[in-house]
N, C-alpha and C. Protein backbone atom coordinates (compact mmCIF):
# COMPACT_ATOMS: atom_id res chain seq x y z
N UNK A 1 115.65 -24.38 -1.90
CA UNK A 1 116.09 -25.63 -2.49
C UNK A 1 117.24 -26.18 -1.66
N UNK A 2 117.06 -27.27 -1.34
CA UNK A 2 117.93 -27.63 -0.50
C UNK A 2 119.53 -28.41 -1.73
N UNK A 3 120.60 -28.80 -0.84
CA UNK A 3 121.80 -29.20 -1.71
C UNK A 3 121.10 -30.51 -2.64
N UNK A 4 120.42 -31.55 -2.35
CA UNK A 4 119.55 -32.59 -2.83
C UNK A 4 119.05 -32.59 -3.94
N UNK A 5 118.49 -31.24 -4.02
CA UNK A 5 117.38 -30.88 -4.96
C UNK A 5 118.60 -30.14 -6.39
N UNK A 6 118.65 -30.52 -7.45
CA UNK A 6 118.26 -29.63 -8.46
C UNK A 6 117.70 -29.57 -9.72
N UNK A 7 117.79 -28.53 -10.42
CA UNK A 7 116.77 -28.83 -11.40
C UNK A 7 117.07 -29.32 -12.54
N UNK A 8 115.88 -29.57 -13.40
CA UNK A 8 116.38 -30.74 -14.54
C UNK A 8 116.36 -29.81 -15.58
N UNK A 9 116.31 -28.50 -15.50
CA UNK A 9 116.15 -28.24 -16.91
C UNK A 9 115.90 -26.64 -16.78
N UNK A 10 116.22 -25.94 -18.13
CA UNK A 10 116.01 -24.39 -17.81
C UNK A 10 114.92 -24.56 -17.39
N UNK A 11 114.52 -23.28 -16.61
CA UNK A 11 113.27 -22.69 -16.03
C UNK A 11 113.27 -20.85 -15.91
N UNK A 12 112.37 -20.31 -17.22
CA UNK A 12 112.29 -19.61 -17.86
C UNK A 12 111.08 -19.30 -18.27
N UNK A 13 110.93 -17.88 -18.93
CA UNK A 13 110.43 -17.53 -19.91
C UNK A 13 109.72 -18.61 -21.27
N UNK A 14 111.53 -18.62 -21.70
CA UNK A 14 111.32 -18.57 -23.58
C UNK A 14 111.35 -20.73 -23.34
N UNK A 15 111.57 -21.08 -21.91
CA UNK A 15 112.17 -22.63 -22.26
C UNK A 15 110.68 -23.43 -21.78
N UNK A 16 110.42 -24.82 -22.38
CA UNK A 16 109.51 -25.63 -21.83
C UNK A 16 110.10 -26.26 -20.40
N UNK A 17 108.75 -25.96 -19.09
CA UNK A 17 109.63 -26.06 -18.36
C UNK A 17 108.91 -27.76 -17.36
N UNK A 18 109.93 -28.08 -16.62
CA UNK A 18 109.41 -29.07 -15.85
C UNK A 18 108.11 -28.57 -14.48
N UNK A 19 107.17 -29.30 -14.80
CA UNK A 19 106.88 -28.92 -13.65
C UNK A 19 106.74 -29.57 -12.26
N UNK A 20 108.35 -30.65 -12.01
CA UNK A 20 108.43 -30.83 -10.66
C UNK A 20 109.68 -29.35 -10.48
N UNK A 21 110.52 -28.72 -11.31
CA UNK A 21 110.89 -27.83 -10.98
C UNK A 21 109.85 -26.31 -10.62
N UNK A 22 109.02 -26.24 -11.85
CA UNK A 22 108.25 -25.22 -11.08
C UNK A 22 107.49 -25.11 -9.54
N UNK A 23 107.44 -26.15 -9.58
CA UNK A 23 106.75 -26.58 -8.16
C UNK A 23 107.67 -26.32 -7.12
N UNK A 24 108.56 -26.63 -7.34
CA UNK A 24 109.74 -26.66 -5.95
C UNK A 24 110.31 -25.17 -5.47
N UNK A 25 110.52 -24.47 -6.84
CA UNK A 25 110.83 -23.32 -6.73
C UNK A 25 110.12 -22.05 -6.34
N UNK A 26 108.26 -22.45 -7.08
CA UNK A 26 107.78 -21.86 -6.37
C UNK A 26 107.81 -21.65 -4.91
N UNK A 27 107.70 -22.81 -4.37
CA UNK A 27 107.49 -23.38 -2.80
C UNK A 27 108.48 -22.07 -2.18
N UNK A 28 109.75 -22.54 -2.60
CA UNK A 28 111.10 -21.90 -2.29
C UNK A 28 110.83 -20.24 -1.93
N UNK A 29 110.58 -19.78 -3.34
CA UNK A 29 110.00 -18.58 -3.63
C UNK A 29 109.20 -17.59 -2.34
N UNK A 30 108.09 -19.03 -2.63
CA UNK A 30 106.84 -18.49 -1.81
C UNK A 30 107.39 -17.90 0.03
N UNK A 31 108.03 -19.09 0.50
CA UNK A 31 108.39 -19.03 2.17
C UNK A 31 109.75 -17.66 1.80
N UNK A 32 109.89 -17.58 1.45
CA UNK A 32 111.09 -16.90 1.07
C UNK A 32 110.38 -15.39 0.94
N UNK A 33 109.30 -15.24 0.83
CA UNK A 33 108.61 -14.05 0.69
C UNK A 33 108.72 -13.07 -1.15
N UNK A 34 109.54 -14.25 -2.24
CA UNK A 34 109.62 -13.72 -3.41
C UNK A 34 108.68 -13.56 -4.26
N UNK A 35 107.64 -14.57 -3.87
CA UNK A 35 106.41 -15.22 -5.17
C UNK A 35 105.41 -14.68 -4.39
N UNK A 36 104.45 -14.57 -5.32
CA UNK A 36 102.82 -13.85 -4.66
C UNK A 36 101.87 -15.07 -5.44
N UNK A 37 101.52 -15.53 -4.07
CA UNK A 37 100.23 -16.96 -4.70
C UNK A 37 99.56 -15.99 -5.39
N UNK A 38 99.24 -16.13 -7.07
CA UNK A 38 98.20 -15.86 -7.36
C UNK A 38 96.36 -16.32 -6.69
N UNK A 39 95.59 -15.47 -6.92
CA UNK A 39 94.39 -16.03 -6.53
C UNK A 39 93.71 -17.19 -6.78
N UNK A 40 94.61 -18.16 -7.93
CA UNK A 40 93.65 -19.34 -8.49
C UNK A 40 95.06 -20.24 -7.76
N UNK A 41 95.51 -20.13 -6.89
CA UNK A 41 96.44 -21.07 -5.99
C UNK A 41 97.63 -21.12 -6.66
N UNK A 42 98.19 -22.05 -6.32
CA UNK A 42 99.68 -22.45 -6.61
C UNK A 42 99.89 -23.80 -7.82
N UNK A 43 100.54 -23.84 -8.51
CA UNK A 43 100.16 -24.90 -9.54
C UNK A 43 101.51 -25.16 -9.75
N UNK A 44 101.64 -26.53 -10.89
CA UNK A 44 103.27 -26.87 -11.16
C UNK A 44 103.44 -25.97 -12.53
N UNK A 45 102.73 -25.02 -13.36
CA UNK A 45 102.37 -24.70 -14.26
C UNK A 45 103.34 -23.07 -14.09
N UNK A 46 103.98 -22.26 -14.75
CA UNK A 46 105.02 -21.41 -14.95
C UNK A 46 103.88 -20.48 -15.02
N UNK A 47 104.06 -18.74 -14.16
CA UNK A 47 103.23 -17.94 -14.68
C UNK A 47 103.89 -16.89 -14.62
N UNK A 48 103.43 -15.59 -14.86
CA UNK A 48 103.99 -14.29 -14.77
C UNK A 48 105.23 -14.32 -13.26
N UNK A 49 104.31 -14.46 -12.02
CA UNK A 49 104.67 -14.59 -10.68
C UNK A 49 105.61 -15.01 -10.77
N UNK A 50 106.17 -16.07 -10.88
CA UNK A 50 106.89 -16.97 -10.98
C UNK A 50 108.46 -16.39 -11.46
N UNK A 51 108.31 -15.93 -12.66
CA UNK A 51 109.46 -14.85 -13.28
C UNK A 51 109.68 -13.87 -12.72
N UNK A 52 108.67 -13.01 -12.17
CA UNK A 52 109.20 -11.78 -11.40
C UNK A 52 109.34 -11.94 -10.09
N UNK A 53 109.04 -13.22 -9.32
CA UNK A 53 109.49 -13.59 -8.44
C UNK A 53 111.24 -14.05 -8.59
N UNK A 54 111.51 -14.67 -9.71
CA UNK A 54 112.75 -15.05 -9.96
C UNK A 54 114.05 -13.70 -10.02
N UNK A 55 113.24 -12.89 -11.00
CA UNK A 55 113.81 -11.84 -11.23
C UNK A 55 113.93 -10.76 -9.76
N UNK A 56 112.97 -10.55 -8.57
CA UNK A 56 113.07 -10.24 -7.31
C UNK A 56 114.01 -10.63 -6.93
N UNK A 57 114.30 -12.16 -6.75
CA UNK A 57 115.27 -12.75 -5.89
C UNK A 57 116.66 -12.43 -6.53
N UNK A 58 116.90 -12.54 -7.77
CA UNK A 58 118.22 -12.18 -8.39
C UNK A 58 118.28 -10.67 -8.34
N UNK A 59 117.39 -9.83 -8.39
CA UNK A 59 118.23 -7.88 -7.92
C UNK A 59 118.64 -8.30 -6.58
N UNK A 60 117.94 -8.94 -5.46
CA UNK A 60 118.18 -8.71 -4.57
C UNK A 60 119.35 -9.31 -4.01
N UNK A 61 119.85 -10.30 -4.69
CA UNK A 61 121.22 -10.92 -4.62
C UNK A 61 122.14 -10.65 -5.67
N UNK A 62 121.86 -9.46 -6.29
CA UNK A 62 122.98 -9.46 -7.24
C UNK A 62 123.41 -9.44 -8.35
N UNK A 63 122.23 -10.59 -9.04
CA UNK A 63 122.70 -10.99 -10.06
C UNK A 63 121.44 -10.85 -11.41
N UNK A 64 122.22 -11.59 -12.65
CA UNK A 64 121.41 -10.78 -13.99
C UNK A 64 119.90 -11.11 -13.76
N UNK A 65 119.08 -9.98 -13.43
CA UNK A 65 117.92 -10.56 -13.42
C UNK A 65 116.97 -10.42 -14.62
N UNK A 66 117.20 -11.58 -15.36
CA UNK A 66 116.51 -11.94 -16.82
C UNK A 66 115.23 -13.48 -16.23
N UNK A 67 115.21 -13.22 -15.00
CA UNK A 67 113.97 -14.09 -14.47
C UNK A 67 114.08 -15.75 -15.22
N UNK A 68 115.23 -16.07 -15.43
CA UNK A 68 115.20 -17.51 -15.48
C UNK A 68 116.19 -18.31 -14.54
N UNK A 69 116.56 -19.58 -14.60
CA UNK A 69 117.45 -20.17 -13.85
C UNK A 69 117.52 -21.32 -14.58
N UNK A 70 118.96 -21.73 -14.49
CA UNK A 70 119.86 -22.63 -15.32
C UNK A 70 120.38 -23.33 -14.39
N UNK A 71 120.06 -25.15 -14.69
CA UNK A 71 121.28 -25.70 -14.53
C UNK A 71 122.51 -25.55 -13.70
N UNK A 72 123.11 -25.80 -12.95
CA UNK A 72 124.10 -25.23 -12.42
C UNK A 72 124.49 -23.93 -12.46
N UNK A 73 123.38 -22.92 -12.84
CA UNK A 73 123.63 -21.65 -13.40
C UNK A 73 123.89 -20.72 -11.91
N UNK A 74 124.28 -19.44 -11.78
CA UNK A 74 124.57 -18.60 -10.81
C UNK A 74 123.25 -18.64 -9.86
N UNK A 75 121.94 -18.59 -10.69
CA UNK A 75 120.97 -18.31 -9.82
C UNK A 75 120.12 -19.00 -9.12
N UNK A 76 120.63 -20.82 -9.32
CA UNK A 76 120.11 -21.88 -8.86
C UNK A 76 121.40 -21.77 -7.65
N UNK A 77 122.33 -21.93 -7.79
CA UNK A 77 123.51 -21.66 -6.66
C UNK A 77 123.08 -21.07 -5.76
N UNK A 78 122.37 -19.94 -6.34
CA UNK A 78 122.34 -19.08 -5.11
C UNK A 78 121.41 -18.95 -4.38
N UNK A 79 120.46 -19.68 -4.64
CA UNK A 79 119.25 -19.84 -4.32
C UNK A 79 119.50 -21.36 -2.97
N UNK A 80 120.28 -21.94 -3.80
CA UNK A 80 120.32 -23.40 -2.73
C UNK A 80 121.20 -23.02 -1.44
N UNK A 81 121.93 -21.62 -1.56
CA UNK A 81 122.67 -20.91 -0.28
C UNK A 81 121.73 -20.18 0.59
N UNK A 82 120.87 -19.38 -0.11
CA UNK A 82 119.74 -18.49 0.34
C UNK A 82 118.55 -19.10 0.77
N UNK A 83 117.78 -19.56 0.02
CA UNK A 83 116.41 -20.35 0.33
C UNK A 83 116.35 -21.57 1.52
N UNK A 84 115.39 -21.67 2.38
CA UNK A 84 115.26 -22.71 3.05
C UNK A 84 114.99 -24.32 2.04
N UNK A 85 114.83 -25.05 2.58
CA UNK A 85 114.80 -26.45 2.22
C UNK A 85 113.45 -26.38 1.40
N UNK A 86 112.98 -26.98 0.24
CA UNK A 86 112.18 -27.43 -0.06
C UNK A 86 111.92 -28.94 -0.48
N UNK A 87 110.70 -29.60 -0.02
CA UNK A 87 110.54 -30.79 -0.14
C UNK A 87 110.90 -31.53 -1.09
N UNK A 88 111.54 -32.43 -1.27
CA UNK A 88 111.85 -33.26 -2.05
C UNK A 88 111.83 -34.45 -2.08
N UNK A 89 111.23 -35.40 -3.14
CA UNK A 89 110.78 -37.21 -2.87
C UNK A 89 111.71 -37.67 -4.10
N UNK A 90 111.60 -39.08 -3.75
CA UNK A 90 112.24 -39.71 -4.69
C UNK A 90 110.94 -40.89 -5.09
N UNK A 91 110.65 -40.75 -6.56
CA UNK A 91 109.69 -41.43 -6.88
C UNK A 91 109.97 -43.14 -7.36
N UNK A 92 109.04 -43.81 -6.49
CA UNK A 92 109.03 -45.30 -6.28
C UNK A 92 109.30 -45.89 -7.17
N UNK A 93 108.78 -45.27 -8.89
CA UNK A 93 108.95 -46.42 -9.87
C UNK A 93 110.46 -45.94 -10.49
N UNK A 94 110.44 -44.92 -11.08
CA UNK A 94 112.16 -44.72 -11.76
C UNK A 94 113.25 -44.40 -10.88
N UNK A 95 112.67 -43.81 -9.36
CA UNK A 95 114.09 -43.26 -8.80
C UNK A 95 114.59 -41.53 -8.55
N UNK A 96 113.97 -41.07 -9.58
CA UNK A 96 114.00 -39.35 -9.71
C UNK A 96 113.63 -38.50 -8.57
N UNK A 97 114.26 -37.75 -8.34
CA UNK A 97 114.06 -36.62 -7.13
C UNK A 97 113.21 -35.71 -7.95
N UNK A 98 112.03 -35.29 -7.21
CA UNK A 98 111.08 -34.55 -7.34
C UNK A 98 110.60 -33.91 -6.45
N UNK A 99 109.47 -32.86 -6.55
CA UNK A 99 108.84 -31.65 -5.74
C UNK A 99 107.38 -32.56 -5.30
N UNK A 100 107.02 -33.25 -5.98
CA UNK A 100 105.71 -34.02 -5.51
C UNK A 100 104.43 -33.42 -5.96
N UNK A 101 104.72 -32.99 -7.19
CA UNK A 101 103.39 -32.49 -7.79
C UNK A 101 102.24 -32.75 -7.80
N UNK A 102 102.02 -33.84 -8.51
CA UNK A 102 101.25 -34.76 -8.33
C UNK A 102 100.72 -36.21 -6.78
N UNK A 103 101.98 -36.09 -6.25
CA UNK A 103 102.21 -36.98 -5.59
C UNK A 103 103.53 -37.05 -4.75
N UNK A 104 103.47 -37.51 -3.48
CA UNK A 104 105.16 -37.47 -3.18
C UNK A 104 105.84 -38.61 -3.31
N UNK A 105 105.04 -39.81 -3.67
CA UNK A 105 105.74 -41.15 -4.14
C UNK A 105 106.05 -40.92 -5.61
N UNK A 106 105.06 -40.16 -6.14
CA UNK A 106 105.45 -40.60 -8.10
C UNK A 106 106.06 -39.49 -8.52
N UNK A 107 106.75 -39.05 -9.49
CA UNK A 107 107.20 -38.06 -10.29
C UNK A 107 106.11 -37.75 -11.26
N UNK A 108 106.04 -36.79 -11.83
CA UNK A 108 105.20 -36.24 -12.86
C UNK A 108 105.21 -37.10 -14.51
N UNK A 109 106.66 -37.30 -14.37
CA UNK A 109 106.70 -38.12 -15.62
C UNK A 109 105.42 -40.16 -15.29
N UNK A 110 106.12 -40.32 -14.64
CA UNK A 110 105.53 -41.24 -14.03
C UNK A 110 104.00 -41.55 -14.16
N UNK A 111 103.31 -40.79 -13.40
CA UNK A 111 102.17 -39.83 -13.00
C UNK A 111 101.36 -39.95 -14.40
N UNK A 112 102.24 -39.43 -15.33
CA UNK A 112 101.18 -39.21 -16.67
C UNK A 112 101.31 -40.39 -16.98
N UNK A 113 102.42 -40.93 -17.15
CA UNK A 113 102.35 -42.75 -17.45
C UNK A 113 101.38 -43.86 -16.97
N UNK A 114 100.76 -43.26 -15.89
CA UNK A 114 99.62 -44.03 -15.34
C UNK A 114 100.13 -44.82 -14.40
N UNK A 115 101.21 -44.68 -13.88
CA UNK A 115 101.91 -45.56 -12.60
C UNK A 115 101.68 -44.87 -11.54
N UNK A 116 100.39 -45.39 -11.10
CA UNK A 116 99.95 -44.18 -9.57
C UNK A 116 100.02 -45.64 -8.28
């Protein structure tokens, strides 16, 4: 994740999560050698991987690994020190920095709104 990028919202377990953040982090994850593409690909959608990829990256730096990330929390910090850059757009109709889930002009919110 680059300084540009952060996220809008827990990304967890127990929380509903965004998925231009899952997307980004996976990405992150993935080049980073933390996340294992499952066999049905990569999706903006939260899975097992995803958490114990989270939870990988936090033993290995240190910190509580309860496989989520917060907000300005320790493990988004540390991740935007550690991880290479991941892509990030700013979508045409509201403005929002996003992973490009759907698209690298629209945001997801957007996207479902029918503004393609």
């Amino acid at each position: 994740m680059s300084d540009r990028y952060k996220i809008k919202a827990p990304l967890g377990p127990a929380f509903n999560t965004n998925p231009d953040d899952v997307w980004v982090v996976k990405n992150s994850l993935a080049r980073s050698g933390f996340y294992k593409t499952p066999d049905y690909g990569m999706t903006p959608y939260p899975d097992e991987e995803l958490f114990a990829g989270i939870r990988k990256f936090q033993r290995r730096y240190g910190l509580k690994a309860d496989g989520q990330i917060l907000p300005n929390g320790q493990t988004e910090t540390e991740m935007k020190t550690r991880l290479a850059a991941s892509p990030s757009y700013r979508c045409i109709h509201c403005g929002a920095l996003h992973g490009g889930v759907y698209s690298p002009k629209v945001c997801w919110q957007c996207w479902n709104k029918g503004m393609r």
